[in-house]
Protein backbone atom coordinates (compact mmCIF):
# COMPACT_ATOMS: atom_id res chain seq x y z
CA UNK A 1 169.32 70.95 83.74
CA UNK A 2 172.82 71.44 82.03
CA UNK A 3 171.17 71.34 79.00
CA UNK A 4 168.58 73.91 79.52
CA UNK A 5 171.34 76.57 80.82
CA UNK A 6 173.05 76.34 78.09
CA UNK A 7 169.59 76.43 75.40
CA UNK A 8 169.05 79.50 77.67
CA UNK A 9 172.68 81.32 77.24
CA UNK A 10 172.40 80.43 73.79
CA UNK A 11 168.78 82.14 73.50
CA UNK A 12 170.15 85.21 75.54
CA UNK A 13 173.09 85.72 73.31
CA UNK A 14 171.00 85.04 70.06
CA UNK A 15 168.70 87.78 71.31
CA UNK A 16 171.24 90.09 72.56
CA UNK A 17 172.88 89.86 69.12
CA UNK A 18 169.54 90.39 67.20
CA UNK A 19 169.21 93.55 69.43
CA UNK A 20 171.91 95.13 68.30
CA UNK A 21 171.75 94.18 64.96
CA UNK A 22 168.64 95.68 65.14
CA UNK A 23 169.35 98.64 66.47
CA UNK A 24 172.71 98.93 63.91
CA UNK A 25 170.28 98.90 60.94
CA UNK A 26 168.01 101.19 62.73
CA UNK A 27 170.42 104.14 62.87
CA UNK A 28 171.92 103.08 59.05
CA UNK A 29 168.36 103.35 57.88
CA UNK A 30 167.78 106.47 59.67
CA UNK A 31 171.60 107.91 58.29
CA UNK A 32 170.63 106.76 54.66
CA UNK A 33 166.56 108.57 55.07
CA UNK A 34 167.76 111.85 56.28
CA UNK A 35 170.08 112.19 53.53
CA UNK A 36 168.30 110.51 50.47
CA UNK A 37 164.49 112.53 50.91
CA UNK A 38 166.20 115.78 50.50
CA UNK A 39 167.35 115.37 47.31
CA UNK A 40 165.22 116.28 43.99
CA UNK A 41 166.94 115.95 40.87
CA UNK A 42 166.63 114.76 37.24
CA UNK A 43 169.73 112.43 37.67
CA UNK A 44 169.22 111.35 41.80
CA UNK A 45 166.46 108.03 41.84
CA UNK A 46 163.52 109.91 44.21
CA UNK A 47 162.97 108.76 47.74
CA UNK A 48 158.98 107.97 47.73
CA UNK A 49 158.62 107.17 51.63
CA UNK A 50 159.53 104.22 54.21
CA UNK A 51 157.37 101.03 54.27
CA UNK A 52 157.48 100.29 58.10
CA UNK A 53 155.08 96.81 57.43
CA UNK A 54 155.77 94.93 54.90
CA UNK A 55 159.42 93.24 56.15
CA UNK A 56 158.34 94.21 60.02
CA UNK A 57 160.28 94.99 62.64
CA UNK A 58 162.58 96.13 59.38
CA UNK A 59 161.93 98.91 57.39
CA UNK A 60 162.14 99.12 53.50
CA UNK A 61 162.21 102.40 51.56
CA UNK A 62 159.94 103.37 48.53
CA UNK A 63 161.82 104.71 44.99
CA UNK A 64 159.79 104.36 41.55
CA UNK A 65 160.66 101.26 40.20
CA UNK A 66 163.20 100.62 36.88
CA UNK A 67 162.01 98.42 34.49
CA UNK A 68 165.37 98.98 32.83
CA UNK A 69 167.54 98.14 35.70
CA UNK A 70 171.17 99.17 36.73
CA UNK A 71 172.89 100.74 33.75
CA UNK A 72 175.41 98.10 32.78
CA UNK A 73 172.62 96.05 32.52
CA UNK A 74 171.09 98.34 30.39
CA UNK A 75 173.90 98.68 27.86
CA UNK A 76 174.60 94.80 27.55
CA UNK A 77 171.42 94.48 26.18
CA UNK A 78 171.23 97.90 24.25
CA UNK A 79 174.84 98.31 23.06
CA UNK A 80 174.07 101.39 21.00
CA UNK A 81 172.84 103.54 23.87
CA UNK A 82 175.16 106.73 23.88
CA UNK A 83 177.81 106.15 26.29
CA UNK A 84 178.71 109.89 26.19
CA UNK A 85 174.98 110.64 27.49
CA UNK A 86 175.32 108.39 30.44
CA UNK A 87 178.55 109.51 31.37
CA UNK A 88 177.06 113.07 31.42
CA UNK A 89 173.85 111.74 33.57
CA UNK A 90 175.74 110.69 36.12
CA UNK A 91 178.36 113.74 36.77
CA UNK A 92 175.46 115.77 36.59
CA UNK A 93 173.92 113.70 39.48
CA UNK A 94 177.72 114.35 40.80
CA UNK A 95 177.37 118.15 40.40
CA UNK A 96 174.11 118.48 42.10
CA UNK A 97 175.16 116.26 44.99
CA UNK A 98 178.61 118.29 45.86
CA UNK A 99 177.26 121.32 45.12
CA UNK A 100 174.60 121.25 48.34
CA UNK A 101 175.66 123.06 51.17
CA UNK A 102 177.18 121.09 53.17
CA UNK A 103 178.39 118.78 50.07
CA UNK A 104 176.69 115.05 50.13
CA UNK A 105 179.46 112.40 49.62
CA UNK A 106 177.95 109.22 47.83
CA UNK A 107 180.45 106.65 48.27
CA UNK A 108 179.48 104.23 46.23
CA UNK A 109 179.76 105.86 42.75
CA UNK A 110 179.39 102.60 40.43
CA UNK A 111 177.37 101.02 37.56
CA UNK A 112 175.49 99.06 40.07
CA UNK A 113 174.09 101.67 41.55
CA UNK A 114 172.80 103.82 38.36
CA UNK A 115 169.88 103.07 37.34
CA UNK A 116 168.22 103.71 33.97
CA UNK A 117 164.68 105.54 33.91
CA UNK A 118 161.85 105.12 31.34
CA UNK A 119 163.06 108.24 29.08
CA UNK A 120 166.45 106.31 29.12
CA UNK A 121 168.06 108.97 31.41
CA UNK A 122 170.49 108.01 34.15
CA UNK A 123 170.07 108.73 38.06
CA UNK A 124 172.33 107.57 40.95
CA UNK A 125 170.78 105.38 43.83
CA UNK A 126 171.68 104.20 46.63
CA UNK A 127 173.15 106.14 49.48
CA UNK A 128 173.69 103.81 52.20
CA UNK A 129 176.90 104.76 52.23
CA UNK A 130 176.43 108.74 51.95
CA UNK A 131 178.00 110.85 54.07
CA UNK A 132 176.96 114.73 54.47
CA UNK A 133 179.75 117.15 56.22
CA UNK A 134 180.86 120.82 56.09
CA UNK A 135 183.98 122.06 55.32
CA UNK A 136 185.78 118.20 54.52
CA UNK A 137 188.92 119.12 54.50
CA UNK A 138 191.17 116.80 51.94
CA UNK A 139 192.52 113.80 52.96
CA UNK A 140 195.72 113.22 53.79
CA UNK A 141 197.85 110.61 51.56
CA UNK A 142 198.40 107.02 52.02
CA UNK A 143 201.60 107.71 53.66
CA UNK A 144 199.97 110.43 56.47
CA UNK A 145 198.68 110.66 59.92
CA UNK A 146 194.60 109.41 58.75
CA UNK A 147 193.53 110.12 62.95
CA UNK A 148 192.23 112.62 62.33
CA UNK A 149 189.05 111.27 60.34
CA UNK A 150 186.07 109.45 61.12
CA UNK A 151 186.73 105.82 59.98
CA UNK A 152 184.74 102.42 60.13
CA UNK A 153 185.88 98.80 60.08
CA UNK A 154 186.78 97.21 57.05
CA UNK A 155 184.10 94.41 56.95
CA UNK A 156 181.02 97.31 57.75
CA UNK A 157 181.96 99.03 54.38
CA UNK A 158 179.61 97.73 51.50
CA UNK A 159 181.54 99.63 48.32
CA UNK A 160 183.23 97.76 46.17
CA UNK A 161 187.64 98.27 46.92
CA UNK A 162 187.33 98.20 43.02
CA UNK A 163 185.87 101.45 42.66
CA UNK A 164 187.11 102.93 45.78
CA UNK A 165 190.40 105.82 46.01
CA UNK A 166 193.10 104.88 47.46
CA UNK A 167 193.26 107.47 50.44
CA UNK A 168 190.35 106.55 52.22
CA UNK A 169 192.46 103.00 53.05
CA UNK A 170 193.89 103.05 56.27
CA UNK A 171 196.15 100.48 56.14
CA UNK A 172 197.73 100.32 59.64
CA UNK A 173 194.62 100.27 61.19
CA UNK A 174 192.56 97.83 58.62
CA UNK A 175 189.76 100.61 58.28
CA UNK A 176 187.97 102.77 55.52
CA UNK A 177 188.73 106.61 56.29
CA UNK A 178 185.42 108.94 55.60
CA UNK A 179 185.61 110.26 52.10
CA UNK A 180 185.63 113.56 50.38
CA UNK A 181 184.27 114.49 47.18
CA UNK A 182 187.26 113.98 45.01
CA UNK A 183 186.38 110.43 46.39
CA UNK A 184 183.50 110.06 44.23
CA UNK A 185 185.62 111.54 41.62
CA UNK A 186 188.29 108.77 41.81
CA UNK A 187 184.46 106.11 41.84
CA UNK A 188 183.60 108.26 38.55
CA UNK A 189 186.53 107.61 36.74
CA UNK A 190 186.46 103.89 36.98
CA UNK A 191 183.13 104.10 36.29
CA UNK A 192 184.24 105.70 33.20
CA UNK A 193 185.91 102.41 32.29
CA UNK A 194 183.33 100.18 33.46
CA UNK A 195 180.49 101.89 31.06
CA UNK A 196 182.79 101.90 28.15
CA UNK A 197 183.98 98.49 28.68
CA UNK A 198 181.07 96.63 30.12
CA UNK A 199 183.25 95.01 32.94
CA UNK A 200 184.51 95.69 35.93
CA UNK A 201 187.84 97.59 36.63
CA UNK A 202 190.97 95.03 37.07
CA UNK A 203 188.87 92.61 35.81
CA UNK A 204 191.37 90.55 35.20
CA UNK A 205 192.14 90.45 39.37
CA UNK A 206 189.87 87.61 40.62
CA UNK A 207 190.10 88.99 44.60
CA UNK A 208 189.34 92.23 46.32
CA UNK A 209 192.43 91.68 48.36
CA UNK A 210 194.53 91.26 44.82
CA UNK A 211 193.02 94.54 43.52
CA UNK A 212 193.41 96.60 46.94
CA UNK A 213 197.29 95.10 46.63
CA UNK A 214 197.21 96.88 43.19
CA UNK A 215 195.79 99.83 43.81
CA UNK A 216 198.25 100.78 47.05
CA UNK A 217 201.11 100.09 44.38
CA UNK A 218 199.86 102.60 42.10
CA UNK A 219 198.16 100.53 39.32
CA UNK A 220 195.23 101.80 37.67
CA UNK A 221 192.41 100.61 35.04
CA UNK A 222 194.15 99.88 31.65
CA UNK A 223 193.13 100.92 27.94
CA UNK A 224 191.80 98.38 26.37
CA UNK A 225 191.85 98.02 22.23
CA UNK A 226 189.12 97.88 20.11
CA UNK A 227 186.80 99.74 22.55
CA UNK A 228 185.58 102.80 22.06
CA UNK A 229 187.41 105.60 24.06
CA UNK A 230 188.44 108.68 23.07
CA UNK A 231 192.14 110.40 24.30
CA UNK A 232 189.56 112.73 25.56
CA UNK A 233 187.42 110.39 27.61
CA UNK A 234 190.49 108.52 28.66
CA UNK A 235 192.46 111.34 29.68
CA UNK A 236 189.61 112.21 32.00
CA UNK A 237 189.24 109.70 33.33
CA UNK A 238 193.16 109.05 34.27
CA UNK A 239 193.00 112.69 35.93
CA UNK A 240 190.15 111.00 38.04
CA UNK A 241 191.76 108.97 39.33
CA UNK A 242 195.09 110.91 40.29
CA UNK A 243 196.72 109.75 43.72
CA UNK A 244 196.74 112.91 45.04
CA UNK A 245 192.84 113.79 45.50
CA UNK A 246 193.49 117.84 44.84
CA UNK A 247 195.10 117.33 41.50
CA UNK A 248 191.38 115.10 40.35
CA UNK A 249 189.17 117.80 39.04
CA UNK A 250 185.67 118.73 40.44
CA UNK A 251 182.03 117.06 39.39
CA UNK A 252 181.41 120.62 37.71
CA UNK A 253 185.21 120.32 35.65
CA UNK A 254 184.19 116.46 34.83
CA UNK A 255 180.52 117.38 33.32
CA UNK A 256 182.14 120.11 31.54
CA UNK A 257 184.74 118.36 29.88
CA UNK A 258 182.75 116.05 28.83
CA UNK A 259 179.97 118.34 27.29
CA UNK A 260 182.97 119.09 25.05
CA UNK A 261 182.70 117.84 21.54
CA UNK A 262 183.93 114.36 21.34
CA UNK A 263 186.17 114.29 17.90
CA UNK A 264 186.90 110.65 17.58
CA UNK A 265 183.77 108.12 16.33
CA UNK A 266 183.28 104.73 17.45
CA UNK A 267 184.96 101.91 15.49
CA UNK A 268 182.85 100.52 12.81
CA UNK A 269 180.33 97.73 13.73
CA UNK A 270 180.61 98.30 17.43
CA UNK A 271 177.15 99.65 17.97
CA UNK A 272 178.29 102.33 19.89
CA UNK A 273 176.43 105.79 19.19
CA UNK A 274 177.59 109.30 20.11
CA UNK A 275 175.42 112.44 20.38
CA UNK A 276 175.65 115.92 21.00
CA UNK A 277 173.81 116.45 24.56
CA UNK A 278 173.50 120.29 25.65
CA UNK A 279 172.15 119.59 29.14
């Protein structure tokens, strides 16, 4: 009789947490539809519709499928693909995104999540972490009162600490602070080092907890030789990823700069092309 009380707890608790896990999803799934099938753009992966049947009582959604994959992919296997034009794909996806009214957040601005259509243009995906607000005030530095802003636990957050700015760490209270746009700025420019590079920022760092370590002490991706980056490109992308998230400069200043002309070639025998986009 012991026995079967305690199958039964067990059962009950198993349930219980199934139900809420359920439920959890539910409203994540909900968060990430509302947001995703209002966007149309060249550069934003199109939300087809919501399968409710095929991975029942779950739902999955419905985006046109990449043969070509995520963009580092991509680029491993077609080194010669313009770096410059991807770079400009996604901050135009960037632009369009902070530009609605109120601004979408995508939180998760990273190679992984770019995929690479069938005209070999660039489009982000993936907002399961979006967040859509109005008037996001800046957030306050590491050193600040972060109360103020929605946070969530540590373990719920899915984006990679690699990519993510160092304000929206709340150290004290072992949480990840909501985001503003210069967030996805800060994601941009070590995406920025990722594309050119074909690896991921602090590499060398084999933990998350190594790199978050780093990052709270003020260290940032390094140059690396015999790749091709341009003081132009590089410089951007260190002004990305400024501590301070006012002194990091719009999507509308990064797409800009970069539709500048880009003066210095790609060392010889590196595959790498460069062309003039006017987008």
């Amino acid at each position: 009789m012991q026995i079967r009380e305690r199958e039964f707890s067990r059962y009950i608790q198993t349930s219980n947490f199934t139900a809420c896990w359920l439920k959890n999803w539910h409203q994540n799934f909900c968060h990430e539809t509302l947001i995703w099938r209002q966007l149309r753009h060249p550069n934003i992966l199109p939300l087809l519709g919501v399968n409710q049947t095929t991975f029942a009582p779950a739902f999955c959604f419905i985006a046109p499928w990449m043969d070509n994959g995520d963009v580092i992919t991509y680029l491993k296997k077609n080194p010669s693909h313009s770096r410059l034009a991807v770079l400009l794909d996604i901050a135009a996806g960037l632009v369009y995104l902070h530009s609605k009214d109120p601004p979408i957040i995508h939180g998760d601005i990273r190679g992984a999540n770019v995929l690479v259509t069938d005209d070999l243009h660039c489009c982000i995906a993936d907002f399961g972490l979006a967040t859509c607000k109005p008037n996001v005030p800046f957030p306050a530095l590491l050193d600040s009162d972060m109360s103020i802003y929605d946070t969530h636990p540590l373990s719920k957050v899915r984006s990679s600490i690699r990519w993510m700015a160092p304000e929206r760490f709340n150290v004290k209270e072992v949480v990840i602070v909501n985001e503003h746009p210069s967030s996805d700025i800060y994601s941009f420019g070590c995406s920025i080092i990722e594309i050119l590079t074909l690896q991921h920022p602090f590499h060398d760092k084999k933990s998350d907890a190594a790199v978050l370590f780093g990052i709270l002490n003020g260290e940032r991706p390094w140059r690396l030789e015999n790749i091709w980056c341009p003081d132009s490109i590089w410089d951007l992308a260190t002004q990305c990823w400024a501590l301070d998230p006012k002194a990091r400069p719009t999507a509308r200043e990064v797409y800009e700069a970069l539709k500048q002309p880009v003066l210095e070639l790609p060392p010889s025998g590196s595959g790498v092309q460069v062309q003039s986009l006017q987008i």
